[in-house]
PDB file of N, CA and C in Angstrom:
ATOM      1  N   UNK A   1     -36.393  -6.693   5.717  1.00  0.00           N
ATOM      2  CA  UNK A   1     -37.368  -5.934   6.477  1.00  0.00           C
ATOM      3  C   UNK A   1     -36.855  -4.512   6.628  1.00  0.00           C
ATOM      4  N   UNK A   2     -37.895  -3.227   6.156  1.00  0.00           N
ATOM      5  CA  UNK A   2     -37.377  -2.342   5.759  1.00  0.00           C
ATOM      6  C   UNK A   2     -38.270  -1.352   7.227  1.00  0.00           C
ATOM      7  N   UNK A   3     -38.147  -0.577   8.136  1.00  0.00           N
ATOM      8  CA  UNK A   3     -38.595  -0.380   9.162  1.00  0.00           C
ATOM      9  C   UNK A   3     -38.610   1.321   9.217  1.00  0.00           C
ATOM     10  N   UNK A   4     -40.102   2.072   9.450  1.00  0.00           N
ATOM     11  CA  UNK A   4     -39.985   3.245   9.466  1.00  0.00           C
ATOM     12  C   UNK A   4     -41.154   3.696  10.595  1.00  0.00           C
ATOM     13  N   UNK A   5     -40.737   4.913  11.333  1.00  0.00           N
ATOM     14  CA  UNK A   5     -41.721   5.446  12.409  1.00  0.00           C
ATOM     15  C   UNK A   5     -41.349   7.019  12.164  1.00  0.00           C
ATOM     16  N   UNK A   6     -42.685   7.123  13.086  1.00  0.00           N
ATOM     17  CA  UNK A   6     -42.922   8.890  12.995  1.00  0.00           C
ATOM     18  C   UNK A   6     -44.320   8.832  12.396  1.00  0.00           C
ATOM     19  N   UNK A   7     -44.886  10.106  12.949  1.00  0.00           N
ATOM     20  CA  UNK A   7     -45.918  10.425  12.566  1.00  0.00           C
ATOM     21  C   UNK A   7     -46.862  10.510  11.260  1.00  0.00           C
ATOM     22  N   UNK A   8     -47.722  10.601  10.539  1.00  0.00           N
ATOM     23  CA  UNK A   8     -48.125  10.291   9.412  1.00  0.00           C
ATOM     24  C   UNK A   8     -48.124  11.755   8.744  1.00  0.00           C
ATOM     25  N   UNK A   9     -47.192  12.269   8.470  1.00  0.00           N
ATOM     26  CA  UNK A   9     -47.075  13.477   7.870  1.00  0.00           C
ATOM     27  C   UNK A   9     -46.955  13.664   5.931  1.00  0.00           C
ATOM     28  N   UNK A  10     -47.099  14.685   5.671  1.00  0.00           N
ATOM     29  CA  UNK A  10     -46.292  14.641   3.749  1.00  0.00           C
ATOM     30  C   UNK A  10     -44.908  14.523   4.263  1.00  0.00           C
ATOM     31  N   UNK A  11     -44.068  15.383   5.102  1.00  0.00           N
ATOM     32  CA  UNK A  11     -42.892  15.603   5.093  1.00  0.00           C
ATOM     33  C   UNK A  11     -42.083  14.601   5.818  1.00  0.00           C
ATOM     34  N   UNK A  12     -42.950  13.286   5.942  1.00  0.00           N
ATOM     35  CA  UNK A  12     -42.289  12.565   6.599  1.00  0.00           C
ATOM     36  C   UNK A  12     -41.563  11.152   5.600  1.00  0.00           C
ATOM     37  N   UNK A  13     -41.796  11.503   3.799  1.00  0.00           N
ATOM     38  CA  UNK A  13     -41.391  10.372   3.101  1.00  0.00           C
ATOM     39  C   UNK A  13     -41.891   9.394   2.920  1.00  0.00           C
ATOM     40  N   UNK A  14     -43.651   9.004   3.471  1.00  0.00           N
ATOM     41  CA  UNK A  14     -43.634   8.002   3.426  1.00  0.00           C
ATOM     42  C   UNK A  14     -43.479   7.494   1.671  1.00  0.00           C
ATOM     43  N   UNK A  15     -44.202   8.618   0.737  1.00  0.00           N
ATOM     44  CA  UNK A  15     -44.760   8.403  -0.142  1.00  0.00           C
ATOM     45  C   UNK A  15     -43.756   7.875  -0.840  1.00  0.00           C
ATOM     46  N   UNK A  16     -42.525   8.337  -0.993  1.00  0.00           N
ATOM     47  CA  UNK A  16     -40.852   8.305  -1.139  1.00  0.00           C
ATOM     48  C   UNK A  16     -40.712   6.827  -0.776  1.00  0.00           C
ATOM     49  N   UNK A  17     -40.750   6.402   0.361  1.00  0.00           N
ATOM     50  CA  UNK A  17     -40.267   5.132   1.195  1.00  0.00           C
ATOM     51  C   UNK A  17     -40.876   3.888   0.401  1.00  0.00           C
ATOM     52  N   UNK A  18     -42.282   3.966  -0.360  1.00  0.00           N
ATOM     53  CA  UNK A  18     -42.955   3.035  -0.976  1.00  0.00           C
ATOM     54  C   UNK A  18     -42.694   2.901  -2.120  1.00  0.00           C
ATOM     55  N   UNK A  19     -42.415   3.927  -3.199  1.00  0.00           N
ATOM     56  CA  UNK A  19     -42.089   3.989  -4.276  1.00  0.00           C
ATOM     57  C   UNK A  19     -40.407   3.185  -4.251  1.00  0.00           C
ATOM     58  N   UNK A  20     -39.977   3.742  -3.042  1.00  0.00           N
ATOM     59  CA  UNK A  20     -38.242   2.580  -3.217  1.00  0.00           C
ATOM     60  C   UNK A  20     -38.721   1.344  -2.921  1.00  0.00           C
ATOM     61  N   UNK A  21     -39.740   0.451  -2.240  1.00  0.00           N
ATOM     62  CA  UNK A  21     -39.626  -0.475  -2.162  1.00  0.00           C
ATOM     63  C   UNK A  21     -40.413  -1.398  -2.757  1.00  0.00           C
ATOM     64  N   UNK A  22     -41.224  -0.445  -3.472  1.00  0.00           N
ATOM     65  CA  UNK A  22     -41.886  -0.964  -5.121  1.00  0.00           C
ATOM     66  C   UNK A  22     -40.866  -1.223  -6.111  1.00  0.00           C
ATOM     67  N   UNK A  23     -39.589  -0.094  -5.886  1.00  0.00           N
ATOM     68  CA  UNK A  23     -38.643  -0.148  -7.034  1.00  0.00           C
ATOM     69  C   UNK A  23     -37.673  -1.638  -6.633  1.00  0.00           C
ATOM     70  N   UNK A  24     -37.683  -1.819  -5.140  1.00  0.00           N
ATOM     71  CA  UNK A  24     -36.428  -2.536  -4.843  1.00  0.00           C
ATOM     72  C   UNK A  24     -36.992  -4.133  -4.776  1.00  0.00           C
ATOM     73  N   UNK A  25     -38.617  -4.290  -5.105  1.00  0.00           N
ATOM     74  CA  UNK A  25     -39.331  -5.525  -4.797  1.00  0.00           C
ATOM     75  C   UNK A  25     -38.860  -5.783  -6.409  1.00  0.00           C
ATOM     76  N   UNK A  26     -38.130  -5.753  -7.357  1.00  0.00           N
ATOM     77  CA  UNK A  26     -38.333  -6.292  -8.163  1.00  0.00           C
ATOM     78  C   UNK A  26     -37.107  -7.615  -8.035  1.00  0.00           C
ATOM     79  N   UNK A  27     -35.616  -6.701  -7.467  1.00  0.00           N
ATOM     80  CA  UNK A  27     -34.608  -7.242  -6.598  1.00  0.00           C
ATOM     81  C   UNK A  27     -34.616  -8.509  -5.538  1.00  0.00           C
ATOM     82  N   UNK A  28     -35.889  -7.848  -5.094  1.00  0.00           N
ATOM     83  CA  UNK A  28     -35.937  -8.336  -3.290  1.00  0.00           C
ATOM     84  C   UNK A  28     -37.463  -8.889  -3.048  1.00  0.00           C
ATOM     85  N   UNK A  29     -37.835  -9.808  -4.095  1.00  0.00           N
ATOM     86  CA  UNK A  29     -39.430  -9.910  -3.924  1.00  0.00           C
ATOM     87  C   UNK A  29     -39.565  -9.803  -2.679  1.00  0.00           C
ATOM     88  N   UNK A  30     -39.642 -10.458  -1.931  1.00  0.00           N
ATOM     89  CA  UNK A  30     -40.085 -10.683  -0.300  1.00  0.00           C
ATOM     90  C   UNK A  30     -39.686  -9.245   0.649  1.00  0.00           C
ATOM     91  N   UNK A  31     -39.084  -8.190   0.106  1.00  0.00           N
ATOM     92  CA  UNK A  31     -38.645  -7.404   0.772  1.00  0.00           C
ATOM     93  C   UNK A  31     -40.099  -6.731   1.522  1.00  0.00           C
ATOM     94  N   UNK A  32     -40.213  -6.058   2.853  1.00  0.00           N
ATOM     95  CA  UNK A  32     -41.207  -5.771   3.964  1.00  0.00           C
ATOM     96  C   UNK A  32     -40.932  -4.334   4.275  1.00  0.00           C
ATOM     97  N   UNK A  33     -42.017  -3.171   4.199  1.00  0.00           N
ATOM     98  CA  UNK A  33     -41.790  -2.173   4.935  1.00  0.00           C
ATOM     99  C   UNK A  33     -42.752  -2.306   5.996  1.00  0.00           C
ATOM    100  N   UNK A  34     -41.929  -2.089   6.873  1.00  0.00           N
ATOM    101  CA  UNK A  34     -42.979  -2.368   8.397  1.00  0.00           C
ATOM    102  C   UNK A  34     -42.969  -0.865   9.213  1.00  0.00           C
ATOM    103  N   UNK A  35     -44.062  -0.132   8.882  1.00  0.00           N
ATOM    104  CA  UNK A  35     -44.319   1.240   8.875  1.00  0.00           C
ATOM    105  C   UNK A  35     -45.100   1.633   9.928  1.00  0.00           C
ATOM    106  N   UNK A  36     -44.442   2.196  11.186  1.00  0.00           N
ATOM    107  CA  UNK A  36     -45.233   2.404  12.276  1.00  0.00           C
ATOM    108  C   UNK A  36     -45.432   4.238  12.408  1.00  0.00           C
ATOM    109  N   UNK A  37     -46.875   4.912  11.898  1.00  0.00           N
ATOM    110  CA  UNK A  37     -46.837   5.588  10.937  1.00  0.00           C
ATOM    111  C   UNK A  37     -48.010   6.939  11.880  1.00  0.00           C
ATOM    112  N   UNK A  38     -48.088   6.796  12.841  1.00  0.00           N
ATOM    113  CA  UNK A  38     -49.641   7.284  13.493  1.00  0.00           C
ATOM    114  C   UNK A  38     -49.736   8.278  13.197  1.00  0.00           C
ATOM    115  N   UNK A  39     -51.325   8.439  12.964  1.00  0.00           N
ATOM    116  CA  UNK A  39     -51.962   9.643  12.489  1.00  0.00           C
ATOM    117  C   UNK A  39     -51.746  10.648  13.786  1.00  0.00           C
ATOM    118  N   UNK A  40     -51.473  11.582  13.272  1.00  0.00           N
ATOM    119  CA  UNK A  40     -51.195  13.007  13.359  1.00  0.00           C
ATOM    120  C   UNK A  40     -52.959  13.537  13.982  1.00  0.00           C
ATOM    121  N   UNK A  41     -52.810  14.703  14.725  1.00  0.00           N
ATOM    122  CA  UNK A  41     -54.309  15.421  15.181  1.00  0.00           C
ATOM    123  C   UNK A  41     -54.152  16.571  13.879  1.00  0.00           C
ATOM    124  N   UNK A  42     -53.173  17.289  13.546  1.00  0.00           N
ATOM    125  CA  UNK A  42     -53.275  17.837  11.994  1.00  0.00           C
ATOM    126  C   UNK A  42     -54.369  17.120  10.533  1.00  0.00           C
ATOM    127  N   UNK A  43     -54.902  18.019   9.761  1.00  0.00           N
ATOM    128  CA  UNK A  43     -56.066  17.027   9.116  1.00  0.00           C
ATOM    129  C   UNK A  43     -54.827  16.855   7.971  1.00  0.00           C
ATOM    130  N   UNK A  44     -54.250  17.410   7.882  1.00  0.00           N
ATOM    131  CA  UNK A  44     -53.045  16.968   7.032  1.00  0.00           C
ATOM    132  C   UNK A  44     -52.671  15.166   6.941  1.00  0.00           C
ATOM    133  N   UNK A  45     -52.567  15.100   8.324  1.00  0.00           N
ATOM    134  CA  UNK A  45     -52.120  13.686   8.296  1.00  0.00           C
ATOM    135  C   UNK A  45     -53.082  12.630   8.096  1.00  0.00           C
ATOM    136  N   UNK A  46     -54.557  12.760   8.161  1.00  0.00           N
ATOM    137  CA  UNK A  46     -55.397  12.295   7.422  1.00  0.00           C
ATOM    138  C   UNK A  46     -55.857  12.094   5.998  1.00  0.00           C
ATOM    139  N   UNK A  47     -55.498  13.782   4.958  1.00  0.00           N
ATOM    140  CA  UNK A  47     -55.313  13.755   4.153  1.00  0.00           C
ATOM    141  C   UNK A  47     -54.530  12.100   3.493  1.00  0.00           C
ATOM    142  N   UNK A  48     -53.224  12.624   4.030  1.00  0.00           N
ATOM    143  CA  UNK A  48     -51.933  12.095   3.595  1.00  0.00           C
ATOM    144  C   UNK A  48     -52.357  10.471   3.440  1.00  0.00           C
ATOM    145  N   UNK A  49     -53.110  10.335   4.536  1.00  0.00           N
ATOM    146  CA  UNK A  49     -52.873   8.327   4.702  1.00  0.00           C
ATOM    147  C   UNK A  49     -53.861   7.850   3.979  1.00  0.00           C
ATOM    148  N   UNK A  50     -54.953   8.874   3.210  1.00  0.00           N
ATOM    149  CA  UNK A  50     -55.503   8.125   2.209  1.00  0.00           C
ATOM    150  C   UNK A  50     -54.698   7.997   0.839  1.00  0.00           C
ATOM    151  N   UNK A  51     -53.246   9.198   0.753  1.00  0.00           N
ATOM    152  CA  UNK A  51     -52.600   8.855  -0.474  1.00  0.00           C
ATOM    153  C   UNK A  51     -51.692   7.873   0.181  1.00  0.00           C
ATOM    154  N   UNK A  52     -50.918   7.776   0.961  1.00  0.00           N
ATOM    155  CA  UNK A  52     -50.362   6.699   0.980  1.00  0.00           C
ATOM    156  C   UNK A  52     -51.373   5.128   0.705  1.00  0.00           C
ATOM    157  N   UNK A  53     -52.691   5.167   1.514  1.00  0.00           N
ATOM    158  CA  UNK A  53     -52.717   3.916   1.069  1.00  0.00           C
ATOM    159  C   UNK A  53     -53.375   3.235  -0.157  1.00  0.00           C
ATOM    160  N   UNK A  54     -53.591   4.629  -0.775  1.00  0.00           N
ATOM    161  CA  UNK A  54     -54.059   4.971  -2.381  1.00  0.00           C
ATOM    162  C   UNK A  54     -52.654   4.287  -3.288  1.00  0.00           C
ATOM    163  N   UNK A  55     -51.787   4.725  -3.008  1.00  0.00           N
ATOM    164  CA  UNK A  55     -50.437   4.403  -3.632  1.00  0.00           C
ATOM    165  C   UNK A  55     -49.887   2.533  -3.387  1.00  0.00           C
ATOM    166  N   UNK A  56     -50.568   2.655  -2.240  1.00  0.00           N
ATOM    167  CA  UNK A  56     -49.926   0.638  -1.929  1.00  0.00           C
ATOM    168  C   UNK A  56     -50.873   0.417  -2.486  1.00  0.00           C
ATOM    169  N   UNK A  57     -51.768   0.597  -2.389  1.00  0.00           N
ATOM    170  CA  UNK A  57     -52.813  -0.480  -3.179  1.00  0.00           C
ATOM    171  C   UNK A  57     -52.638  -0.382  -5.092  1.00  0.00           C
ATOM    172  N   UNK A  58     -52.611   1.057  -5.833  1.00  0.00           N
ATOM    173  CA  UNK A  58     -51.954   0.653  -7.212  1.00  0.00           C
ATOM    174  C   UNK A  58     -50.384   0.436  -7.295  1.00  0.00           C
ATOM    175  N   UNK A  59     -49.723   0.153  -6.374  1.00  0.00           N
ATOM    176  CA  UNK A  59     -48.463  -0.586  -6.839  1.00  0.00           C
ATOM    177  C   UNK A  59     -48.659  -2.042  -6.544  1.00  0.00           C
ATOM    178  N   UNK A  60     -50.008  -2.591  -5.918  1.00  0.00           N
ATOM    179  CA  UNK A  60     -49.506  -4.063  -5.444  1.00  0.00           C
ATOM    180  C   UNK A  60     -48.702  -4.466  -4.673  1.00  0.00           C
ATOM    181  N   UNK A  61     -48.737  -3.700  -3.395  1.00  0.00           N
ATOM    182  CA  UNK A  61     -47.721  -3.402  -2.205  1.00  0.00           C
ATOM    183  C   UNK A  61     -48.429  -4.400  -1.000  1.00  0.00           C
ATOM    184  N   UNK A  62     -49.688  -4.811  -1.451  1.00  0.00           N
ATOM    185  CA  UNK A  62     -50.735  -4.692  -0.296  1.00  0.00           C
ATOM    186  C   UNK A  62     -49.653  -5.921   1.181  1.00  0.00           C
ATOM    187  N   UNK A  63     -49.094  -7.074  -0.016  1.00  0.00           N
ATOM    188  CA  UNK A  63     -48.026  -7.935   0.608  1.00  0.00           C
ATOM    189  C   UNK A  63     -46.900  -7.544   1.128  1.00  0.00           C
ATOM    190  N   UNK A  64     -46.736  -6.166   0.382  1.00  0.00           N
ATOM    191  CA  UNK A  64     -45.161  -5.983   1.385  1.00  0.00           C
ATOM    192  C   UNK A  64     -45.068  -4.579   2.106  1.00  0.00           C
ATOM    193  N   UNK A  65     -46.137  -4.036   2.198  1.00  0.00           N
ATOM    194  CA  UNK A  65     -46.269  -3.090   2.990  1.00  0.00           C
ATOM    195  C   UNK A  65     -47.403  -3.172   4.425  1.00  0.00           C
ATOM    196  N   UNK A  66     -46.832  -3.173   5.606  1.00  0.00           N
ATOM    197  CA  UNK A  66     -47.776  -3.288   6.884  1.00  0.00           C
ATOM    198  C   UNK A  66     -47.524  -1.954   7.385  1.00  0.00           C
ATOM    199  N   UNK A  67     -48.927  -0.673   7.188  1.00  0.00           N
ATOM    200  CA  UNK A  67     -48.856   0.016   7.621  1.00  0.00           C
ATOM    201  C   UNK A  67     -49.796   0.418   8.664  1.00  0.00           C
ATOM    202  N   UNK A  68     -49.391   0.867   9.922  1.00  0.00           N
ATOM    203  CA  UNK A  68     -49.523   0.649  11.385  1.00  0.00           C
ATOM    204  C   UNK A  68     -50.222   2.302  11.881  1.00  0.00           C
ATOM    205  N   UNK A  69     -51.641   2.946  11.416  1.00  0.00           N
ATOM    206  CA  UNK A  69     -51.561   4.583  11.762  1.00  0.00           C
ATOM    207  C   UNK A  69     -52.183   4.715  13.347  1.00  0.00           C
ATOM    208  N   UNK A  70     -52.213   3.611  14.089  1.00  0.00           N
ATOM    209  CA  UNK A  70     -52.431   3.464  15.420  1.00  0.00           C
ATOM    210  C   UNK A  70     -51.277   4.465  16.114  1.00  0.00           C
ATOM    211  N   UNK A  71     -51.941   4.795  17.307  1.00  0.00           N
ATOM    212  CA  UNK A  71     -50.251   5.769  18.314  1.00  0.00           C
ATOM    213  C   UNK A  71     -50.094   4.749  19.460  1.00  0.00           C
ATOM    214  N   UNK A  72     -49.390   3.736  19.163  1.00  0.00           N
ATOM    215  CA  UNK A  72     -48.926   2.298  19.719  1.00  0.00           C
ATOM    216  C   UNK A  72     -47.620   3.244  21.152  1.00  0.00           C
ATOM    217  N   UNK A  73     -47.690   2.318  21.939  1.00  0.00           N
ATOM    218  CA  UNK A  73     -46.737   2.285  23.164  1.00  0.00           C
ATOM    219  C   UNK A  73     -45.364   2.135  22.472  1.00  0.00           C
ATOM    220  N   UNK A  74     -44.148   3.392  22.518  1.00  0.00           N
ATOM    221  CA  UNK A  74     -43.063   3.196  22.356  1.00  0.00           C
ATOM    222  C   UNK A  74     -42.436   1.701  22.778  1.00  0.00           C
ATOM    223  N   UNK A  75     -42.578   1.213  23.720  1.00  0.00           N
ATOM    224  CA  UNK A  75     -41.719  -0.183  23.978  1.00  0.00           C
ATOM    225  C   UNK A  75     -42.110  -1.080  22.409  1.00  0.00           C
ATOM    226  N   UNK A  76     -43.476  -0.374  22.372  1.00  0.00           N
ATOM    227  CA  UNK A  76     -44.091  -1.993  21.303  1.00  0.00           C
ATOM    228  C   UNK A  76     -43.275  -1.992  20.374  1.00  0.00           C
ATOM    229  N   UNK A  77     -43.387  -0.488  19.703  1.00  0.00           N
ATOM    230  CA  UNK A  77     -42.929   0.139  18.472  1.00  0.00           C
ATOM    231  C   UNK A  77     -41.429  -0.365  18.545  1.00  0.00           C
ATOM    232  N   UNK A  78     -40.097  -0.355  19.509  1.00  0.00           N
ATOM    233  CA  UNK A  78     -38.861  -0.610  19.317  1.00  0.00           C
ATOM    234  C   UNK A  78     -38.920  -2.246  19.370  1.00  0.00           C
ATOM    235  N   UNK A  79     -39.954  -2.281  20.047  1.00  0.00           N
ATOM    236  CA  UNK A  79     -39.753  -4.098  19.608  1.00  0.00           C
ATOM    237  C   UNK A  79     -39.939  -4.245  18.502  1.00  0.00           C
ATOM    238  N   UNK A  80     -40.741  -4.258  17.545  1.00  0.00           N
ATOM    239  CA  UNK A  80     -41.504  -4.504  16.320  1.00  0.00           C
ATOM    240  C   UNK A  80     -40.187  -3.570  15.356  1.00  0.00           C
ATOM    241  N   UNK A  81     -39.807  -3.099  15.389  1.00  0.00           N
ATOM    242  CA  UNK A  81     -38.325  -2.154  14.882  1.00  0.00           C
ATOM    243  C   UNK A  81     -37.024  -3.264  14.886  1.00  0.00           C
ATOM    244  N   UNK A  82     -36.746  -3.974  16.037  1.00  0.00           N
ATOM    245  CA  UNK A  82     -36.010  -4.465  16.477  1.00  0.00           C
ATOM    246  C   UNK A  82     -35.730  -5.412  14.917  1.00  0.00           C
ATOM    247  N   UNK A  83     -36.749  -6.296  14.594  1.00  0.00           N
ATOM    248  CA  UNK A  83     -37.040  -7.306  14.036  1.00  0.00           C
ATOM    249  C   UNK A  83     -36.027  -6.665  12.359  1.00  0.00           C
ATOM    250  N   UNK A  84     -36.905  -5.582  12.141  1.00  0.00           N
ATOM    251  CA  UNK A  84     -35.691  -4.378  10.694  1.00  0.00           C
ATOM    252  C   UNK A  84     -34.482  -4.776  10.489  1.00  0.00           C
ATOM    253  N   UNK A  85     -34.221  -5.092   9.115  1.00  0.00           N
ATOM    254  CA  UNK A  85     -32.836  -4.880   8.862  1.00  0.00           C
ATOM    255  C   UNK A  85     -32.340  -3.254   8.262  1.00  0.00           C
ATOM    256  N   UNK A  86     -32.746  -2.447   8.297  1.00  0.00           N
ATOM    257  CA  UNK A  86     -32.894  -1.212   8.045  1.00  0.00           C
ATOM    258  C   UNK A  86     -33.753  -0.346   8.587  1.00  0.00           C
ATOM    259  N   UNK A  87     -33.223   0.652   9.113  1.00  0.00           N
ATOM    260  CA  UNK A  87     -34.482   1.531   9.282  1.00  0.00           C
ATOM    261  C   UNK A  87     -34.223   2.726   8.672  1.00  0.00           C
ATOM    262  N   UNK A  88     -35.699   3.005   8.455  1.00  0.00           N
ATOM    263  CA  UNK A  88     -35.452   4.697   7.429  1.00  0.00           C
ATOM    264  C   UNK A  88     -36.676   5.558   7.604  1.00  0.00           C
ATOM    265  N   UNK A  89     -35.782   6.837   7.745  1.00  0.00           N
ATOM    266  CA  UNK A  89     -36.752   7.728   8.160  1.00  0.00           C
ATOM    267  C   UNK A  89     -36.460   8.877   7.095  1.00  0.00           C
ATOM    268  N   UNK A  90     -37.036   9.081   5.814  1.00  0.00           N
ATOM    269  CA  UNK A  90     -36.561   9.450   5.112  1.00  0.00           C
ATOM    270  C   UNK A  90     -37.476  10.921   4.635  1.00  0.00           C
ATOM    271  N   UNK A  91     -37.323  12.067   5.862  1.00  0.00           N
ATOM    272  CA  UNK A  91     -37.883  13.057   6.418  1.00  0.00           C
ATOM    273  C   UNK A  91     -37.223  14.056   4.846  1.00  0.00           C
ATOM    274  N   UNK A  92     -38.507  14.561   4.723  1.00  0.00           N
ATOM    275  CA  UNK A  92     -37.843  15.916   4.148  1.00  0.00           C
ATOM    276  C   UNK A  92     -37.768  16.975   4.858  1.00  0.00           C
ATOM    277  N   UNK A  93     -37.145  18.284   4.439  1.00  0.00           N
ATOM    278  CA  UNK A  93     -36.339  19.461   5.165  1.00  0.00           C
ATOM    279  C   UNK A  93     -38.141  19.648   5.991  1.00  0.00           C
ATOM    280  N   UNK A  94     -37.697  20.414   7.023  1.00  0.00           N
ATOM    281  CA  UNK A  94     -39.099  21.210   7.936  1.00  0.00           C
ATOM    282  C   UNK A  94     -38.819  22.500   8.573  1.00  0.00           C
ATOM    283  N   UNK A  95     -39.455  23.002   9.199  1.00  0.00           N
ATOM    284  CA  UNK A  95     -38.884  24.185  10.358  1.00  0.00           C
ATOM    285  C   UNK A  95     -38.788  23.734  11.659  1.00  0.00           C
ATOM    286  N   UNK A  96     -39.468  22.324  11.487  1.00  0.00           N
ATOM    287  CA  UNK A  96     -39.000  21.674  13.099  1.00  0.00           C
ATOM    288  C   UNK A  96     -37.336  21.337  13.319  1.00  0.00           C
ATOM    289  N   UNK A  97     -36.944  21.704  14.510  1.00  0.00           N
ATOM    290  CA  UNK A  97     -35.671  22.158  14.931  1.00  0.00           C
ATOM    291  C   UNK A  97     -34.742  20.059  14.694  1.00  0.00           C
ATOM    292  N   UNK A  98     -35.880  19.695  15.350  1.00  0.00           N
ATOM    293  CA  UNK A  98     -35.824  18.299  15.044  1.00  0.00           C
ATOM    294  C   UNK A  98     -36.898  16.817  15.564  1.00  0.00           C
ATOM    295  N   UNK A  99     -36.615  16.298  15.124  1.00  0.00           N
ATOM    296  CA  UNK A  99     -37.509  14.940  15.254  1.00  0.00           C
ATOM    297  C   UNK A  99     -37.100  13.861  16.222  1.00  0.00           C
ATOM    298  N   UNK A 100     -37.958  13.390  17.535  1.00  0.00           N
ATOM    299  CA  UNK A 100     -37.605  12.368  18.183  1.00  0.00           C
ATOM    300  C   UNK A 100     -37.705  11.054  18.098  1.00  0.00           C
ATOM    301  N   UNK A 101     -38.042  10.892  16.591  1.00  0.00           N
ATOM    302  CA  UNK A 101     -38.662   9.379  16.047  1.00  0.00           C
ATOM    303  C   UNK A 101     -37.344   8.821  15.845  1.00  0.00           C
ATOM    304  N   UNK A 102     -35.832   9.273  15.572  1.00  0.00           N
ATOM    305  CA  UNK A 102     -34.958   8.288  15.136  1.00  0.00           C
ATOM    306  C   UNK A 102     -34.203   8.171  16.850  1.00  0.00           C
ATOM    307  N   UNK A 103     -34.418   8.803  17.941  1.00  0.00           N
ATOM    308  CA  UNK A 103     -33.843   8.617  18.683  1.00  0.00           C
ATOM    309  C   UNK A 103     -35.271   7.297  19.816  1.00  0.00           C
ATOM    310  N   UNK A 104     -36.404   7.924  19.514  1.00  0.00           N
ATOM    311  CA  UNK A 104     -37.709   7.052  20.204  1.00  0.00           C
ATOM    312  C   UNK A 104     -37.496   5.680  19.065  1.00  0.00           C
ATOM    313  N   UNK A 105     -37.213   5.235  17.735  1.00  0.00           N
ATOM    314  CA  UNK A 105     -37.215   4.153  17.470  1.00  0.00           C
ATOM    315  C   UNK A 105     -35.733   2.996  17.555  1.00  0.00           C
ATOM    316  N   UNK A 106     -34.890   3.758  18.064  1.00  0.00           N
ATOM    317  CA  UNK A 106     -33.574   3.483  18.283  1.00  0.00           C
ATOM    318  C   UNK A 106     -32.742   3.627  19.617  1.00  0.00           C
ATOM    319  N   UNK A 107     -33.281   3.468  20.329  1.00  0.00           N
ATOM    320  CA  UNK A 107     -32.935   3.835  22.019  1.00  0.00           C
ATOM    321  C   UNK A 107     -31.398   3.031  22.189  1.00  0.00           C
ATOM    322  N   UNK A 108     -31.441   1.860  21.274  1.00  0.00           N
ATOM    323  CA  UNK A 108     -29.930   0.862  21.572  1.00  0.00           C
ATOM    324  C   UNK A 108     -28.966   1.933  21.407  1.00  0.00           C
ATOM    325  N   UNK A 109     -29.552   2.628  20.251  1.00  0.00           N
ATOM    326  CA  UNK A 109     -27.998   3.582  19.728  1.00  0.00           C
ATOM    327  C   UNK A 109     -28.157   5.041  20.124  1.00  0.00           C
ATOM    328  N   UNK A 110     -27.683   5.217  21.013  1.00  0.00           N
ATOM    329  CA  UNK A 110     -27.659   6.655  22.216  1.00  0.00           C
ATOM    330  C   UNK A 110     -26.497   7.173  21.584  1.00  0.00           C
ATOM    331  N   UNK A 111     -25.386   6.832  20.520  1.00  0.00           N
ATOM    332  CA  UNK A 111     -24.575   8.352  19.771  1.00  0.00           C
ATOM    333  C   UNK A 111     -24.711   8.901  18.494  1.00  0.00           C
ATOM    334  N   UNK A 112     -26.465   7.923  18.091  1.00  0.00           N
ATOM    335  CA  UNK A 112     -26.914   9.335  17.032  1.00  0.00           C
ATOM    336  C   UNK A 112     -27.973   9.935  17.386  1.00  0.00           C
ATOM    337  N   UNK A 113     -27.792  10.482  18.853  1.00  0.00           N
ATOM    338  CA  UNK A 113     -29.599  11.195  19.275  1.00  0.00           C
ATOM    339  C   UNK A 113     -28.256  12.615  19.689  1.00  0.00           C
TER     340      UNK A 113
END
């Protein structure tokens, strides 16, 4: 179970995150990205979630990708995280100073925020 949050951005990897676990389902049939992903008020992030779910659907992801663009209650979200054997947030560079999604999906671990 492969576990990712943050907003539904381009610069947020998802597109990146699917293509590895298209690459790594050949390894890991059963492998899961459990993608808690919410749309953005930017139309950007609308854009975006029709290519992402343009992309699961021609890789045949539809089984191992659960993607979540609801803006769900932080408690839910670290529960549903909890369950991950990985989590990845696999952000490209921005001008934002920084991101509170690895410290909001990881609250156990308070010495990488």
């Amino acid at each position: 179970m492969v576990g990712t949050f943050g907003f539904l951005l381009p610069h947020k990897g998802t597109l990146e995150l699917i293509d590895a676990i298209h690459a790594l389902r050949t390894e890991i049939p059963d492998i899961h990205l459990l993608a808690f992903s919410a749309r953005h008020p930017d139309p950007a992030s609308a854009v975006y979630e029709v290519e992402v779910r343009e992309k699961i659907e021609r890789l045949k992801l539809e089984a191992n990708v659960t993607l979540t663009t609801e803006f769900l209650p932080e408690d839910v979200v670290q529960g549903a995280l909890m369950a991950a054997d990985v989590i990845v947030l696999p952000y490209h560079p921005t001008e934002e100073s920084a991101s509170a999604a690895l410290r909001s999906c990881c609250p156990w671990e308070s010495r990488w925020s």
